[in-house]
C-alpha atoms as a PDB file:
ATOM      1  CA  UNK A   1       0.145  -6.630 -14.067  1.00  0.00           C
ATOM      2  CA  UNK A   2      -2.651  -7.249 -11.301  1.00  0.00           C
ATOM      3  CA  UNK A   3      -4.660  -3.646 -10.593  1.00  0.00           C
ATOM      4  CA  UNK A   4      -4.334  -4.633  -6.631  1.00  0.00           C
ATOM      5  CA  UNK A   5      -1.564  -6.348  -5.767  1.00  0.00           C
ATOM      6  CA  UNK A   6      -0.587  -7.156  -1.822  1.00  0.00           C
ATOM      7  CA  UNK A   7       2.747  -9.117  -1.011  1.00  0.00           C
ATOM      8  CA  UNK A   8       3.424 -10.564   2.351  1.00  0.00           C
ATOM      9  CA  UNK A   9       0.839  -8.014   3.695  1.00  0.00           C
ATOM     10  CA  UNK A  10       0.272  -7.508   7.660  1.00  0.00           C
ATOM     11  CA  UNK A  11      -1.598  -4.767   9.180  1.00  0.00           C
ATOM     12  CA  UNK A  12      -1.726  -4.681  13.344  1.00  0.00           C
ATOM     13  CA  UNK A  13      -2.696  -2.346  15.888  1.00  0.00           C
ATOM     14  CA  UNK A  14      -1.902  -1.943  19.845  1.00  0.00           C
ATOM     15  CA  UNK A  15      -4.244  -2.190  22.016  1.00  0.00           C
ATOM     16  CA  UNK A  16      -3.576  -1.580  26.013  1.00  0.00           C
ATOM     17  CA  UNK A  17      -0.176  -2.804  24.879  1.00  0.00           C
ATOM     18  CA  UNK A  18      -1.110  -6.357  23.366  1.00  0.00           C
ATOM     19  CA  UNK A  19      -0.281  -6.298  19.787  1.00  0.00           C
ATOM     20  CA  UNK A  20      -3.298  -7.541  17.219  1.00  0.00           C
ATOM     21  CA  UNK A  21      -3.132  -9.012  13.892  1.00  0.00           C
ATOM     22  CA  UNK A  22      -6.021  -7.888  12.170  1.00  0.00           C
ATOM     23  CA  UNK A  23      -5.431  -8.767   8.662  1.00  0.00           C
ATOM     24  CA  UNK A  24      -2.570 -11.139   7.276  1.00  0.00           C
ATOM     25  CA  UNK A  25      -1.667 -12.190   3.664  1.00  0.00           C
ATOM     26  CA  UNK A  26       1.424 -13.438   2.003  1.00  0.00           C
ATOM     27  CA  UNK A  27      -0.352 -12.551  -1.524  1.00  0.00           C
ATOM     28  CA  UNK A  28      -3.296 -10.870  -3.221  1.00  0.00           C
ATOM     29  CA  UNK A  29      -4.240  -9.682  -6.673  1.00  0.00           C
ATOM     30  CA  UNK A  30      -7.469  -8.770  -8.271  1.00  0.00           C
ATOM     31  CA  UNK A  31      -7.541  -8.051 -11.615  1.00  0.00           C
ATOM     32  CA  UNK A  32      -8.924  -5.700 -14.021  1.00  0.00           C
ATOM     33  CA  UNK A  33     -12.793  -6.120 -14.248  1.00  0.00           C
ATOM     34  CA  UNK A  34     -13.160  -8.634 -11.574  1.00  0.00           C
ATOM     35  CA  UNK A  35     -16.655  -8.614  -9.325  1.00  0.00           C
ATOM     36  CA  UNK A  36     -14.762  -9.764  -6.229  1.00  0.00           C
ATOM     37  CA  UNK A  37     -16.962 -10.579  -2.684  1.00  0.00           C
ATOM     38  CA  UNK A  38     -14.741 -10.656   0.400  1.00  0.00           C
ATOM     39  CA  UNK A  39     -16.725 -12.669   3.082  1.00  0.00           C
ATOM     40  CA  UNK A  40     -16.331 -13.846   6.548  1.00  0.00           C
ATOM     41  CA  UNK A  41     -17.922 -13.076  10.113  1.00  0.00           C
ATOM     42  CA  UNK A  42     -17.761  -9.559  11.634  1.00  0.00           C
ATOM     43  CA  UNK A  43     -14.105  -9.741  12.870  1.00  0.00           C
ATOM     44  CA  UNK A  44     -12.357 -11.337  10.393  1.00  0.00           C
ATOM     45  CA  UNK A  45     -10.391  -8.414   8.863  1.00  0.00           C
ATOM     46  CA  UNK A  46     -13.058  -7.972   5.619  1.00  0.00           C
ATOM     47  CA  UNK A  47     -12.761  -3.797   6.541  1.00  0.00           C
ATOM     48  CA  UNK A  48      -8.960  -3.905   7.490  1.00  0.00           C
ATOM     49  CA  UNK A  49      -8.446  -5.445   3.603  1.00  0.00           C
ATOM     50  CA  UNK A  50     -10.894  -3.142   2.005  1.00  0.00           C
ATOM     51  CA  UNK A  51      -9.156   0.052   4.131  1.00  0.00           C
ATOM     52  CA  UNK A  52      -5.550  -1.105   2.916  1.00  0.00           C
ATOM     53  CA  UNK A  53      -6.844  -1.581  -0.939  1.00  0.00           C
ATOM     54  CA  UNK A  54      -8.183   1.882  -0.671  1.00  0.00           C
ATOM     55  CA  UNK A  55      -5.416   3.567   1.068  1.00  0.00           C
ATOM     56  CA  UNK A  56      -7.221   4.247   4.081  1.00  0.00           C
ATOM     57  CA  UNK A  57      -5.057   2.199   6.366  1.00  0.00           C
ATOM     58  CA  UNK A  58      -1.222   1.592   5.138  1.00  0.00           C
ATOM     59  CA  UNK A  59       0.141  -1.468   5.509  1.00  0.00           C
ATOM     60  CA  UNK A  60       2.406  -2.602   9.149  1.00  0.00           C
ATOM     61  CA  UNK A  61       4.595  -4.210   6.790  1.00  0.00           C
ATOM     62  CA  UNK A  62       4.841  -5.614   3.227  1.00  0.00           C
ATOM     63  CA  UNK A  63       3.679  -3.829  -0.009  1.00  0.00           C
ATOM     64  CA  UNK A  64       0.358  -3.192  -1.442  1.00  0.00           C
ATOM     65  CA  UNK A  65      -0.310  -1.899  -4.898  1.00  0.00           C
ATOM     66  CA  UNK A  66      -3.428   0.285  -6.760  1.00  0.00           C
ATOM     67  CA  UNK A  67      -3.428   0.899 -10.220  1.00  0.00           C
ATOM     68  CA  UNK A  68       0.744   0.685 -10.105  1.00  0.00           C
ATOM     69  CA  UNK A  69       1.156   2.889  -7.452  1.00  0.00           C
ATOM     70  CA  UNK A  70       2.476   1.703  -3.897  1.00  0.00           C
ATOM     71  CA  UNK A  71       0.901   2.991  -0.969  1.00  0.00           C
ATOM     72  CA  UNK A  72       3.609   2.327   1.439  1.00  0.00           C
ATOM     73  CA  UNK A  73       5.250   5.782   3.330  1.00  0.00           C
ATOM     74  CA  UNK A  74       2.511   7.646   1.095  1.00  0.00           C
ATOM     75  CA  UNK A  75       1.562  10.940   2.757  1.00  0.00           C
ATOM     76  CA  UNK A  76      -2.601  11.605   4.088  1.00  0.00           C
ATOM     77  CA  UNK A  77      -2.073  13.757   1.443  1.00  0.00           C
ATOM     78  CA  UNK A  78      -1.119  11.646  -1.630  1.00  0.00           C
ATOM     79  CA  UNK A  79      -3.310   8.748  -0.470  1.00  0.00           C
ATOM     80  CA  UNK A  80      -6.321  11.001  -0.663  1.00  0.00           C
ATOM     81  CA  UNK A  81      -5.195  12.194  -4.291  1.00  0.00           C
ATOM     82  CA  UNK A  82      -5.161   8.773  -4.910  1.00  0.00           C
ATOM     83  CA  UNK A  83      -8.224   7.783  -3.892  1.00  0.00           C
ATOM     84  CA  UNK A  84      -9.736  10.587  -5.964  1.00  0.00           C
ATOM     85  CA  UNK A  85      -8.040   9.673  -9.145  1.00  0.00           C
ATOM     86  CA  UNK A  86      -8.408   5.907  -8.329  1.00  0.00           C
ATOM     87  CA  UNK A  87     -11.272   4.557  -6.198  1.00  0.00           C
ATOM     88  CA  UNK A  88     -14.475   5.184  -5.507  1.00  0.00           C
ATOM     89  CA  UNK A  89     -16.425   4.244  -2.429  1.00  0.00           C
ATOM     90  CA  UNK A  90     -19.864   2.833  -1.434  1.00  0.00           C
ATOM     91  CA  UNK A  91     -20.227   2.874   2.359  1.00  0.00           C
ATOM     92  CA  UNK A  92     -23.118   1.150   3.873  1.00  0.00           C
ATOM     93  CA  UNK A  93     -24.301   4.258   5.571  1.00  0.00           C
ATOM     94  CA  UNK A  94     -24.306   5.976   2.553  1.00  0.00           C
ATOM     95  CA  UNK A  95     -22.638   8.903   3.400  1.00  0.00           C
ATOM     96  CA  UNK A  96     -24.140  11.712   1.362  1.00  0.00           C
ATOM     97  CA  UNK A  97     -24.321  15.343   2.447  1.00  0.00           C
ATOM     98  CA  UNK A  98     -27.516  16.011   4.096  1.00  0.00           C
ATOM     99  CA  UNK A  99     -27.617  19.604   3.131  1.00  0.00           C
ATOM    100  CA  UNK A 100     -26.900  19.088  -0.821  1.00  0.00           C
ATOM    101  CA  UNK A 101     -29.486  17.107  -3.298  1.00  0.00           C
ATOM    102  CA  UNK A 102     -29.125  13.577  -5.032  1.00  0.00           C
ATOM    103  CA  UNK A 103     -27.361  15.866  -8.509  1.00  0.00           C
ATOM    104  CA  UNK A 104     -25.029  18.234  -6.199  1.00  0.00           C
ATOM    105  CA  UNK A 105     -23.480  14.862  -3.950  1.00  0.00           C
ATOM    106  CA  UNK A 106     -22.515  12.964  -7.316  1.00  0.00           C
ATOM    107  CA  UNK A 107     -21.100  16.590  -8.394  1.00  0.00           C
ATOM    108  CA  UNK A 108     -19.043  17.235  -5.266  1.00  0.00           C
ATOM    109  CA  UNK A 109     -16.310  14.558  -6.596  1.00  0.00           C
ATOM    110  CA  UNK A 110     -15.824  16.297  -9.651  1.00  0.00           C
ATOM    111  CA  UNK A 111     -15.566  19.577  -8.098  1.00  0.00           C
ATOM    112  CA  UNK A 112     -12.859  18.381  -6.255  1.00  0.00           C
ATOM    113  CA  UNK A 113     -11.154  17.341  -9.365  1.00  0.00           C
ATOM    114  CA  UNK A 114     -11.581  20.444 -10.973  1.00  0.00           C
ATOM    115  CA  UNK A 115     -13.967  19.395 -13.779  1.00  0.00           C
ATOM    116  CA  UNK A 116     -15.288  22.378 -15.809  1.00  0.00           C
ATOM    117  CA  UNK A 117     -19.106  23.016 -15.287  1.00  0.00           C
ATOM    118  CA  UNK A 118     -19.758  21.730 -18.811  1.00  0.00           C
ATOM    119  CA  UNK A 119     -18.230  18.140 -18.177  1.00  0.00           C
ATOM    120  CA  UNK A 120     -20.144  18.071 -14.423  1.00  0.00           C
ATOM    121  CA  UNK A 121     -23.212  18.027 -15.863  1.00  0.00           C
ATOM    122  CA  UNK A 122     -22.810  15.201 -18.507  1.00  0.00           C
ATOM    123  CA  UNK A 123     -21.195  13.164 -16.180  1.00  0.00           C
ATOM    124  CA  UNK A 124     -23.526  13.729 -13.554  1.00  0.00           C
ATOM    125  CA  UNK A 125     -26.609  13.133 -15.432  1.00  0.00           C
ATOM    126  CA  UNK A 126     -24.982  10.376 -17.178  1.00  0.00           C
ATOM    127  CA  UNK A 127     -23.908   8.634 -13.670  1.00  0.00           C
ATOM    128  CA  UNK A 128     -27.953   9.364 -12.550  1.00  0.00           C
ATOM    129  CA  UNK A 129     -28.945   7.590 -15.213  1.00  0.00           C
ATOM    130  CA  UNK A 130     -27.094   4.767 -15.141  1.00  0.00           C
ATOM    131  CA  UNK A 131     -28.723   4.054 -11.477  1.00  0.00           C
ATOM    132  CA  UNK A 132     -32.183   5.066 -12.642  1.00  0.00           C
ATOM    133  CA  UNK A 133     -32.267   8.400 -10.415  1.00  0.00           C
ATOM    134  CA  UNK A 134     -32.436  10.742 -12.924  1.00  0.00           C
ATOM    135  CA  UNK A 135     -35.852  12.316 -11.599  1.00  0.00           C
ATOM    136  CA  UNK A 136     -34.475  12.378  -8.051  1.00  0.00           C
ATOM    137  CA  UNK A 137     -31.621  14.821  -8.628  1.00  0.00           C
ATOM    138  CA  UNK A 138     -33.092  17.903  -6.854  1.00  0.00           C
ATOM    139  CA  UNK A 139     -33.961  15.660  -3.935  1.00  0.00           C
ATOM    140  CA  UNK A 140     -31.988  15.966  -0.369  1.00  0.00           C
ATOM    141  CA  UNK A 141     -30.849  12.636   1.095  1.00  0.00           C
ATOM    142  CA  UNK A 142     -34.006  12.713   3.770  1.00  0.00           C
ATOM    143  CA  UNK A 143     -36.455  12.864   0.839  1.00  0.00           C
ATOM    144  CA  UNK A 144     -35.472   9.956  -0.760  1.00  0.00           C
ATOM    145  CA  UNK A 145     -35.559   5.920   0.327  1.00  0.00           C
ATOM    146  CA  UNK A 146     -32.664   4.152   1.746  1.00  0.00           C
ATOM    147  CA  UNK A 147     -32.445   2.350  -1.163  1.00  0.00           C
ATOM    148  CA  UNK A 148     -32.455   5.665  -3.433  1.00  0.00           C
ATOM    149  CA  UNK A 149     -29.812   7.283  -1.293  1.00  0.00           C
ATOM    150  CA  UNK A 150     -27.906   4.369  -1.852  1.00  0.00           C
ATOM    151  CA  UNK A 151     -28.091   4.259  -5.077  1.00  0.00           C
ATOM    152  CA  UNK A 152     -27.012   8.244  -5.452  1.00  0.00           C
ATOM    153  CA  UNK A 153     -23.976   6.608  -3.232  1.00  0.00           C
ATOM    154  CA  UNK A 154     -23.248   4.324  -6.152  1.00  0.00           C
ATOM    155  CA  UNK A 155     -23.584   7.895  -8.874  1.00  0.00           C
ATOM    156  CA  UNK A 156     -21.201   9.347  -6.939  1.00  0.00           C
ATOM    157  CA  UNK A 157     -18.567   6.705  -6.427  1.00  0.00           C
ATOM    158  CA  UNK A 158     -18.609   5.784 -10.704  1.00  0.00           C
ATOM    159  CA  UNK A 159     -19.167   9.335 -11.485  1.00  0.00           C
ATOM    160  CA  UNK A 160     -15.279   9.846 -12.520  1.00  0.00           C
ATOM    161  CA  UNK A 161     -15.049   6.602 -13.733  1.00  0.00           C
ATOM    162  CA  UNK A 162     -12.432   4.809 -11.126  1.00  0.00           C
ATOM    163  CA  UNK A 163     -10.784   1.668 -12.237  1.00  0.00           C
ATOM    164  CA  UNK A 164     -11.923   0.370  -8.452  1.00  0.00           C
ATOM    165  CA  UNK A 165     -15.049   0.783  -6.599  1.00  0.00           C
ATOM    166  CA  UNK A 166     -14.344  -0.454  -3.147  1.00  0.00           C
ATOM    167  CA  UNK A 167     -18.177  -0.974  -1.372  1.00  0.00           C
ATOM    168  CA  UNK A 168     -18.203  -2.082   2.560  1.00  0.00           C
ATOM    169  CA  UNK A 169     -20.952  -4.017   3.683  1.00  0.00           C
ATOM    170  CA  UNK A 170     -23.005  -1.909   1.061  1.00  0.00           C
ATOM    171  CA  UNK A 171     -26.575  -3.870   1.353  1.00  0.00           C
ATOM    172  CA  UNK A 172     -26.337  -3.682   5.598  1.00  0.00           C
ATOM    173  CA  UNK A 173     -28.844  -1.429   5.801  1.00  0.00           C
ATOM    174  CA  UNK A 174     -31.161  -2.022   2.781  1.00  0.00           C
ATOM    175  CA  UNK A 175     -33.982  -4.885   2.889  1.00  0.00           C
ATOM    176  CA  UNK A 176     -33.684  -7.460   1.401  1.00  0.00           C
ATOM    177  CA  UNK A 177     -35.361  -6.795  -1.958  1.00  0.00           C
ATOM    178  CA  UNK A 178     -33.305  -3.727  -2.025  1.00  0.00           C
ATOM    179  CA  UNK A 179     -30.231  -4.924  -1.370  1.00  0.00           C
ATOM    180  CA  UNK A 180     -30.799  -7.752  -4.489  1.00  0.00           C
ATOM    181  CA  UNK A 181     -31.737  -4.681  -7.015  1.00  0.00           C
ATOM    182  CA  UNK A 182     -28.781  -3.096  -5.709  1.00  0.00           C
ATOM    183  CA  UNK A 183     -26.023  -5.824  -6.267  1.00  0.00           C
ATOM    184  CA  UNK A 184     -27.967  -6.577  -9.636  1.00  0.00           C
ATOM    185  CA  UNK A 185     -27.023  -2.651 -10.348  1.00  0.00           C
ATOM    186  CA  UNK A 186     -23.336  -3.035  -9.590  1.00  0.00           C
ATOM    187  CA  UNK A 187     -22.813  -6.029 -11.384  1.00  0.00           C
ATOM    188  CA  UNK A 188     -24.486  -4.862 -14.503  1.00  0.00           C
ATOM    189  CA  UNK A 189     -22.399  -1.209 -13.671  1.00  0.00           C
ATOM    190  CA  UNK A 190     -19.355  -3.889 -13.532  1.00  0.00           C
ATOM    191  CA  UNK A 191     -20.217  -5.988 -16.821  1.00  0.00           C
ATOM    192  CA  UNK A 192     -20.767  -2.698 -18.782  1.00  0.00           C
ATOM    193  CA  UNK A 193     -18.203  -0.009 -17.315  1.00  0.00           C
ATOM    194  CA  UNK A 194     -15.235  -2.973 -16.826  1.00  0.00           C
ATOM    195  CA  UNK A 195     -15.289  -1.401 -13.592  1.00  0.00           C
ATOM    196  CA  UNK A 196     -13.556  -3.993 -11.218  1.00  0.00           C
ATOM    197  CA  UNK A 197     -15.691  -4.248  -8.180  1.00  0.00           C
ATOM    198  CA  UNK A 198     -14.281  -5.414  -4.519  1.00  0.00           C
ATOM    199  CA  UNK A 199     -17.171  -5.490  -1.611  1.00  0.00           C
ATOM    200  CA  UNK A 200     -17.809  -7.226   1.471  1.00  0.00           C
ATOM    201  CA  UNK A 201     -21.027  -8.828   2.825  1.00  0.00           C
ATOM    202  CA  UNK A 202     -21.728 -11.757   4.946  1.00  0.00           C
ATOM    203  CA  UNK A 203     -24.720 -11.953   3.257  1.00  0.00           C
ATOM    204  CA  UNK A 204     -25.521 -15.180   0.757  1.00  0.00           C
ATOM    205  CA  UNK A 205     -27.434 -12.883  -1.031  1.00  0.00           C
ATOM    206  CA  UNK A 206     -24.875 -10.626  -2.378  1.00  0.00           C
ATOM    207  CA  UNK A 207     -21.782 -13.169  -1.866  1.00  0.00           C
ATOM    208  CA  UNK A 208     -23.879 -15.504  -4.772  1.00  0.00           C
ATOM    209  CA  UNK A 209     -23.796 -12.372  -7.438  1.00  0.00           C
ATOM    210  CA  UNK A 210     -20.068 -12.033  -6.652  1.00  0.00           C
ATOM    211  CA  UNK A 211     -17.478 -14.043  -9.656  1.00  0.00           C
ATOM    212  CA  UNK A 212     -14.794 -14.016  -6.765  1.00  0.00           C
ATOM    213  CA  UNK A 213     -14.793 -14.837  -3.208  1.00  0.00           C
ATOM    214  CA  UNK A 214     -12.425 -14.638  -0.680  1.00  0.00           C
ATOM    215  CA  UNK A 215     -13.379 -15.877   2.402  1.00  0.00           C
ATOM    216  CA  UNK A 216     -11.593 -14.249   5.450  1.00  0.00           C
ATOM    217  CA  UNK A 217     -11.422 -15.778   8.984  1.00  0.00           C
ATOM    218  CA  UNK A 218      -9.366 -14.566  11.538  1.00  0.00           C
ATOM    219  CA  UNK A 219      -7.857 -11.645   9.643  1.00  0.00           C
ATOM    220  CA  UNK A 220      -6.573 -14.141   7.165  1.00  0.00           C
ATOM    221  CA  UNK A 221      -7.837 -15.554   3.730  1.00  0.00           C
ATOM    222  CA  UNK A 222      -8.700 -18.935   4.477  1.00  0.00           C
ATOM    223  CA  UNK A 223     -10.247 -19.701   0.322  1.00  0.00           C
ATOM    224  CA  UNK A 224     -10.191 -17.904  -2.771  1.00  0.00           C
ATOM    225  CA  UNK A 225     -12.415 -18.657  -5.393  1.00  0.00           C
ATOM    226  CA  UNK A 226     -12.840 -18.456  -9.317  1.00  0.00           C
ATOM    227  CA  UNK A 227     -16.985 -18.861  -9.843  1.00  0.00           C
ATOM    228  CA  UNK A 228     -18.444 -17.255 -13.367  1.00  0.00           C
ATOM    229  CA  UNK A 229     -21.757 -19.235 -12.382  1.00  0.00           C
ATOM    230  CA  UNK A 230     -21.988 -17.773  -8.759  1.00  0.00           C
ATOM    231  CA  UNK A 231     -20.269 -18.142  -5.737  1.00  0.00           C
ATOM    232  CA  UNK A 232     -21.280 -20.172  -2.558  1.00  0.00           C
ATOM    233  CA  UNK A 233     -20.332 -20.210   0.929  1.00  0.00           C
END
């Protein structure tokens, strides 16, 4: 059984009345430990998909799956649960809390999940570690780089080790050299943890790390690819 599965999937939204498609698909499924790269111009539905994978957005009509569970007529408050106990995010903005440091953001998920102080701090330190941030953890976002706050982004999102890590755009607003040490990261995080992966970029940089592409246009998958050696676009 795939770990994502969408059938005859449509999500649309009105807009001063006119009704818009923004992502179509009569089937999807990613597998378990797949490094997937959905690409495509700004517009083409790359956020719509990642939003309905991670429960974000539910589906207009047809049925998607996570980790056996269907997200159709779920409540805000069981698709949250579920993203807690399923998925963890990378957003390119990073999204940490400005007032906490690098140790107490990658803690905050598993206070939510009611971890016991004991099991915080392994996991914690072990999730630092894995991202090579270990001597950053008593430093607030604003005293670190914007690759290093990223990169307390990625702690946090493995931290309670999700089956999916769903990352949007997740290199946007690193350089260049930074962004390449950071998809080198999550693919190693992927080949190690069997963690499967599903990101977006327009960026040939990332997109050639990915094993999997699917290439969106117009809110609708217009290729799918299979590449162990790389992908192209």
């Amino acid at each position: 059984m795939a770990l994502i599965e969408l059938n005859k999937v449509s999500k649309t939204y009105r807009i001063d009345g006119l009704e818009l498609t923004a992502f179509s698909a009569e089937s999807l499924q990613i597998n378990t430990g797949e490094f997937v790269c959905i690409a495509g111009p700004s517009g083409s539905g790359k956020t719509t998909l990642l939003n309905l994978i991670g429960a974000i957005d539910l589906p207009t009509a047809g049925s998607v799956s996570v980790s056996g569970r269907v997200t159709n007529g779920i409540s805000p408050a069981e698709s949250a649960q579920m993203r807690l106990d399923h998925i963890g995010f990378i957003f390119q903005s990073y999204n940490l809390i400005p007032v906490l440091t690098a140790y107490e953001n990658v803690e905050y998920v598993l206070l939510l999940k009611g971890a016991s102080a004991e099991e915080r701090k392994s996991r914690v330190m072990a999730a630092l570690d894995s991202v090579g941030l270990r001597e950053m953890m008593k430093k607030l976002p604003k005293e670190m780089s914007g690759g290093q706050q990223q990169r307390v982004a990625v702690a946090r999102a493995i931290v309670a080790s999700p089956p999916i890590v769903i990352a949007d755009e997740p290199t946007a607003n690193l350089d260049s050299a930074t962004g390449r040490e950071l998809v080198n990261l999550l693919h190693r995080l992927n080949q190690n943890r069997g963690t499967t992966f599903v990101f977006s970029s327009h960026d040939p940089m990332v997109i050639e790390r990915a094993d999997r592409i699917l290439t969106l246009r117009d809110g609708r998958i217009v290729d799918d690819r299979i590449c162990p050696e790389g992908c192209t676009i």
